[in-house]
Protein backbone atom coordinates (compact mmCIF):
# COMPACT_ATOMS: atom_id res chain seq x y z
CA UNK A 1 -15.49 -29.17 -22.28
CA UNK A 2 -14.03 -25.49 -22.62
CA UNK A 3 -9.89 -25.14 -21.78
CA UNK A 4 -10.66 -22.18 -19.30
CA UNK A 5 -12.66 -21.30 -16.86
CA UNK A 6 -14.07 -17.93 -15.52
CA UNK A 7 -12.83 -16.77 -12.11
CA UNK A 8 -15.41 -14.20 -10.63
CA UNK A 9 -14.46 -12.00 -7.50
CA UNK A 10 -17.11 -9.89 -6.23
CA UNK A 11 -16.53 -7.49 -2.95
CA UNK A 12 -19.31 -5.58 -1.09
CA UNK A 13 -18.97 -3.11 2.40
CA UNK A 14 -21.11 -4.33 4.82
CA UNK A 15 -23.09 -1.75 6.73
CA UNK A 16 -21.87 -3.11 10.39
CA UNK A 17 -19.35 -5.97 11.44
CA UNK A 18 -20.98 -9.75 10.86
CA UNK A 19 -21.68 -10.46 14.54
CA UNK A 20 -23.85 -7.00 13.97
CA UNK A 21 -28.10 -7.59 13.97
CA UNK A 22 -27.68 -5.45 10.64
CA UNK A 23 -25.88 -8.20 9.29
CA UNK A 24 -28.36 -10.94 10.55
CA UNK A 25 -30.53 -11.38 7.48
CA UNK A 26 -27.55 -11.72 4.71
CA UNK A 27 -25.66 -14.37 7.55
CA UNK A 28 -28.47 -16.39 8.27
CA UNK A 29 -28.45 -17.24 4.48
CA UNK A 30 -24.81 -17.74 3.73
CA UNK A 31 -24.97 -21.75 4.55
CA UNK A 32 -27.98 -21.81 1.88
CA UNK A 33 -26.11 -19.56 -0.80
CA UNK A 34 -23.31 -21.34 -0.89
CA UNK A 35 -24.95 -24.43 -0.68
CA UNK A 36 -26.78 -23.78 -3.67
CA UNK A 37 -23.62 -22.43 -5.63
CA UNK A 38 -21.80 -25.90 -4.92
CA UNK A 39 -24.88 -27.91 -6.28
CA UNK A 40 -24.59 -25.48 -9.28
CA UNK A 41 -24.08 -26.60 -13.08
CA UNK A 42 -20.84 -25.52 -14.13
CA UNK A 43 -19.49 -24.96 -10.33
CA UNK A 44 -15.36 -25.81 -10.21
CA UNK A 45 -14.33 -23.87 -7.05
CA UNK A 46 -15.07 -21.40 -4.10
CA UNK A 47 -12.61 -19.71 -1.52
CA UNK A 48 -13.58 -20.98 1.85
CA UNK A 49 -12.00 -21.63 4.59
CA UNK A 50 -13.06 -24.80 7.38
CA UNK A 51 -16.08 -23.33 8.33
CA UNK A 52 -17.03 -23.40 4.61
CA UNK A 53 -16.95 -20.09 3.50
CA UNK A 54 -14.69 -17.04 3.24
CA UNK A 55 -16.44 -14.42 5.29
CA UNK A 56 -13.76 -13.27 8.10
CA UNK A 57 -11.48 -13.59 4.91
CA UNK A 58 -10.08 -9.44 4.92
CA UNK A 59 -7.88 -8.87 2.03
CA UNK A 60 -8.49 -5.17 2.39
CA UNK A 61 -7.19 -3.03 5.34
CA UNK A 62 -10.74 -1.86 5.42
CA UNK A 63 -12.09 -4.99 7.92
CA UNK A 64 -15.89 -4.33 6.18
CA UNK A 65 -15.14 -5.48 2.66
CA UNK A 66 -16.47 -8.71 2.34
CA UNK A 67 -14.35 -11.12 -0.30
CA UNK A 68 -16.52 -13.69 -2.29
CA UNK A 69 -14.28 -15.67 -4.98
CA UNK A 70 -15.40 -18.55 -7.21
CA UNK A 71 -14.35 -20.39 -10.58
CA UNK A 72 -16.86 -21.61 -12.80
CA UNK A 73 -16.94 -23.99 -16.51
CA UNK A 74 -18.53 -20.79 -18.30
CA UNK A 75 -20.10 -16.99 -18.16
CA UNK A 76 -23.59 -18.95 -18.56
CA UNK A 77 -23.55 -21.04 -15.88
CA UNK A 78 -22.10 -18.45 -13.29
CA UNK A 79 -24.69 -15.86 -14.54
CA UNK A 80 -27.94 -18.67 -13.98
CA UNK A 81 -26.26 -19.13 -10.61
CA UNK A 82 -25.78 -15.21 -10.09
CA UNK A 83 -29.77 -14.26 -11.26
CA UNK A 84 -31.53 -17.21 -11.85
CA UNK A 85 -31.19 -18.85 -8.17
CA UNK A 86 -31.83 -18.11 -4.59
CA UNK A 87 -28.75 -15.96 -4.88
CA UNK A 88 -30.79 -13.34 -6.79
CA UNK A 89 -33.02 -12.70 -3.46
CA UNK A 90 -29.87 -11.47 -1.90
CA UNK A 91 -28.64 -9.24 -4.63
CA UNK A 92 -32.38 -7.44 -4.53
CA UNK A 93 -31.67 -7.27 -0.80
CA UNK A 94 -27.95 -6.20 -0.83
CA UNK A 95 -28.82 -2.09 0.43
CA UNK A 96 -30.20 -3.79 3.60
CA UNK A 97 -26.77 -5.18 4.35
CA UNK A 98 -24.16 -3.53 2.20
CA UNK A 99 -23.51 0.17 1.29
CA UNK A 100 -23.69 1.33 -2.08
CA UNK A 101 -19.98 0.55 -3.33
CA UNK A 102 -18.94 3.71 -5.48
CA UNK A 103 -15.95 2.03 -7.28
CA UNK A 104 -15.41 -1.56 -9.14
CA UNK A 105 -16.73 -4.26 -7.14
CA UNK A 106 -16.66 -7.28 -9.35
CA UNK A 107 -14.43 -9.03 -12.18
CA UNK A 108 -14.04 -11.40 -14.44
CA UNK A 109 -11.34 -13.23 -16.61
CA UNK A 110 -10.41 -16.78 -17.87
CA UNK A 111 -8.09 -18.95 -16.87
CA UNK A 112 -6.82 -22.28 -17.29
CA UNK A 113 -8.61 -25.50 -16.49
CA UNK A 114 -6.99 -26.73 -13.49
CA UNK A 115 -6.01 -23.34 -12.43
CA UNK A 116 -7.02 -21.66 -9.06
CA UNK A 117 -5.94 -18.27 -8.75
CA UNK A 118 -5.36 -17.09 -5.35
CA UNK A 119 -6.75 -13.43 -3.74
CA UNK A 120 -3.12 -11.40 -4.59
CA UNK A 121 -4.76 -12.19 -7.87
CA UNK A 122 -8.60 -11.52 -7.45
CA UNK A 123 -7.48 -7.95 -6.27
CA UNK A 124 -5.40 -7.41 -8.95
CA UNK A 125 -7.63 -7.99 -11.56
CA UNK A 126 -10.19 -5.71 -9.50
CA UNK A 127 -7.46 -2.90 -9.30
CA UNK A 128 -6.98 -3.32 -13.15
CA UNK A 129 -10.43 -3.06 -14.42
CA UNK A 130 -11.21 -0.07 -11.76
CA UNK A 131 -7.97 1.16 -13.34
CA UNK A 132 -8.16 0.42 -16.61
CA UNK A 133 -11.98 -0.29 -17.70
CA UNK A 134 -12.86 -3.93 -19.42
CA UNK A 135 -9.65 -5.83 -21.28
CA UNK A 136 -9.07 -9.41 -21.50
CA UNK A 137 -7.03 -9.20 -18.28
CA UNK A 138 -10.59 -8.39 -16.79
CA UNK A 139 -14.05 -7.57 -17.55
CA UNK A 140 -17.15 -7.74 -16.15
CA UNK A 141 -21.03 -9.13 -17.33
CA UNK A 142 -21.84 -6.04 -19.28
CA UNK A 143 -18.51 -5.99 -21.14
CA UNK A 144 -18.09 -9.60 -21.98
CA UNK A 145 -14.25 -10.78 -23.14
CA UNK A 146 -14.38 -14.54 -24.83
CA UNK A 147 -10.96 -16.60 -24.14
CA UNK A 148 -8.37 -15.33 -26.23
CA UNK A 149 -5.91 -18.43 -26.39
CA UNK A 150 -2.75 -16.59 -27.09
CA UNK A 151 -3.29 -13.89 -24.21
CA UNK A 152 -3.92 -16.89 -21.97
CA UNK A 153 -1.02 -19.35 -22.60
CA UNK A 154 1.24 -16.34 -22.80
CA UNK A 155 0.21 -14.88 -20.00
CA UNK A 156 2.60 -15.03 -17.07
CA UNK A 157 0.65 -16.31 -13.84
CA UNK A 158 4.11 -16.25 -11.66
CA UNK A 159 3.50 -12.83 -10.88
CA UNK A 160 0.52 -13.51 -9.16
CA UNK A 161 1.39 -14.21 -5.23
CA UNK A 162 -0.82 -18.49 -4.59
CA UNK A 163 -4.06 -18.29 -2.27
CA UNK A 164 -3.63 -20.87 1.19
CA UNK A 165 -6.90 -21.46 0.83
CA UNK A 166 -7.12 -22.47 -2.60
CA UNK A 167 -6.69 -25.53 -1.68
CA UNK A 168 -10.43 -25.33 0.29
């Protein structure tokens, strides 16, 4: 078993609000999505909330950017999830519910086992790479970082602000 984990944030703009018949395709399957992530090999963690997932989540002042947020045991087993399940339907379907995004809409980086990083974080890291292209701090499939020990265990995570729902 690895030390770290990868923490994934992906964000999408939805073409119309969730309660919107636009939206009635990608909602309809979010109970069977997330479903199949938790039943996933190498699954740790989601964000969700009670209702068991993070949708009305809205980091962003922009109320149509959807937040999605996971840690999983390695890049392998959250890329078979990613293309190799159900979820891939929905990615070939994403233009029917989400706009084409024009800047970075998904990171990666490690972290610790037993550490949940909270959203202040997730859009952080976003806000890096979009900043700052692919670096340990965070990278995406096509620019892949492995776990550099010494960046990690140096690596201050006080200055990240915790998640309440990382408890979910």
């Amino acid at each position: 078993m690895s030390k770290y984990h990868i923490a994934q944030v992906n964000i999408g703009r939805m073409r119309a609000a969730l309660e919107d018949p636009i939206m009635a395709g990608f909602v309809e399957r979010l109970d069977e999505i997330n479903a199949i992530a938790d039943r996933s090999a190498g699954f740790v963690w989601r964000l969700q909330n009670e209702g068991g997932n993070a949708t009305y989540l809205r980091p962003y002042d922009d109320e149509r950017i959807l937040f999605n947020f996971s840690l999983w045991e390695s890049v392998e087993s959250l890329r078979a999830y990613v293309y190799k399940s159900a979820h891939a339907e929905l990615l070939r379907q994403r233009r029917d519910w989400f706009e084409q995004f024009s800047g970075v809409f998904m990171a990666l980086w490690w972290v610790p086992f037993g550490y949940v990083p909270g959203v202040d974080e997730a859009k952080k890291r976003l806000a890096h790479l979009e900043e700052h292209g692919p670096s340990q701090f965070a990278f995406n499939f096509k620019n892949l970082f492995p776990p550099d020990e010494h960046f990690i265990e140096t690596f201050d995570w006080s200055i990240f602000k915790p998640c309440p729902l990382s408890a979910g």
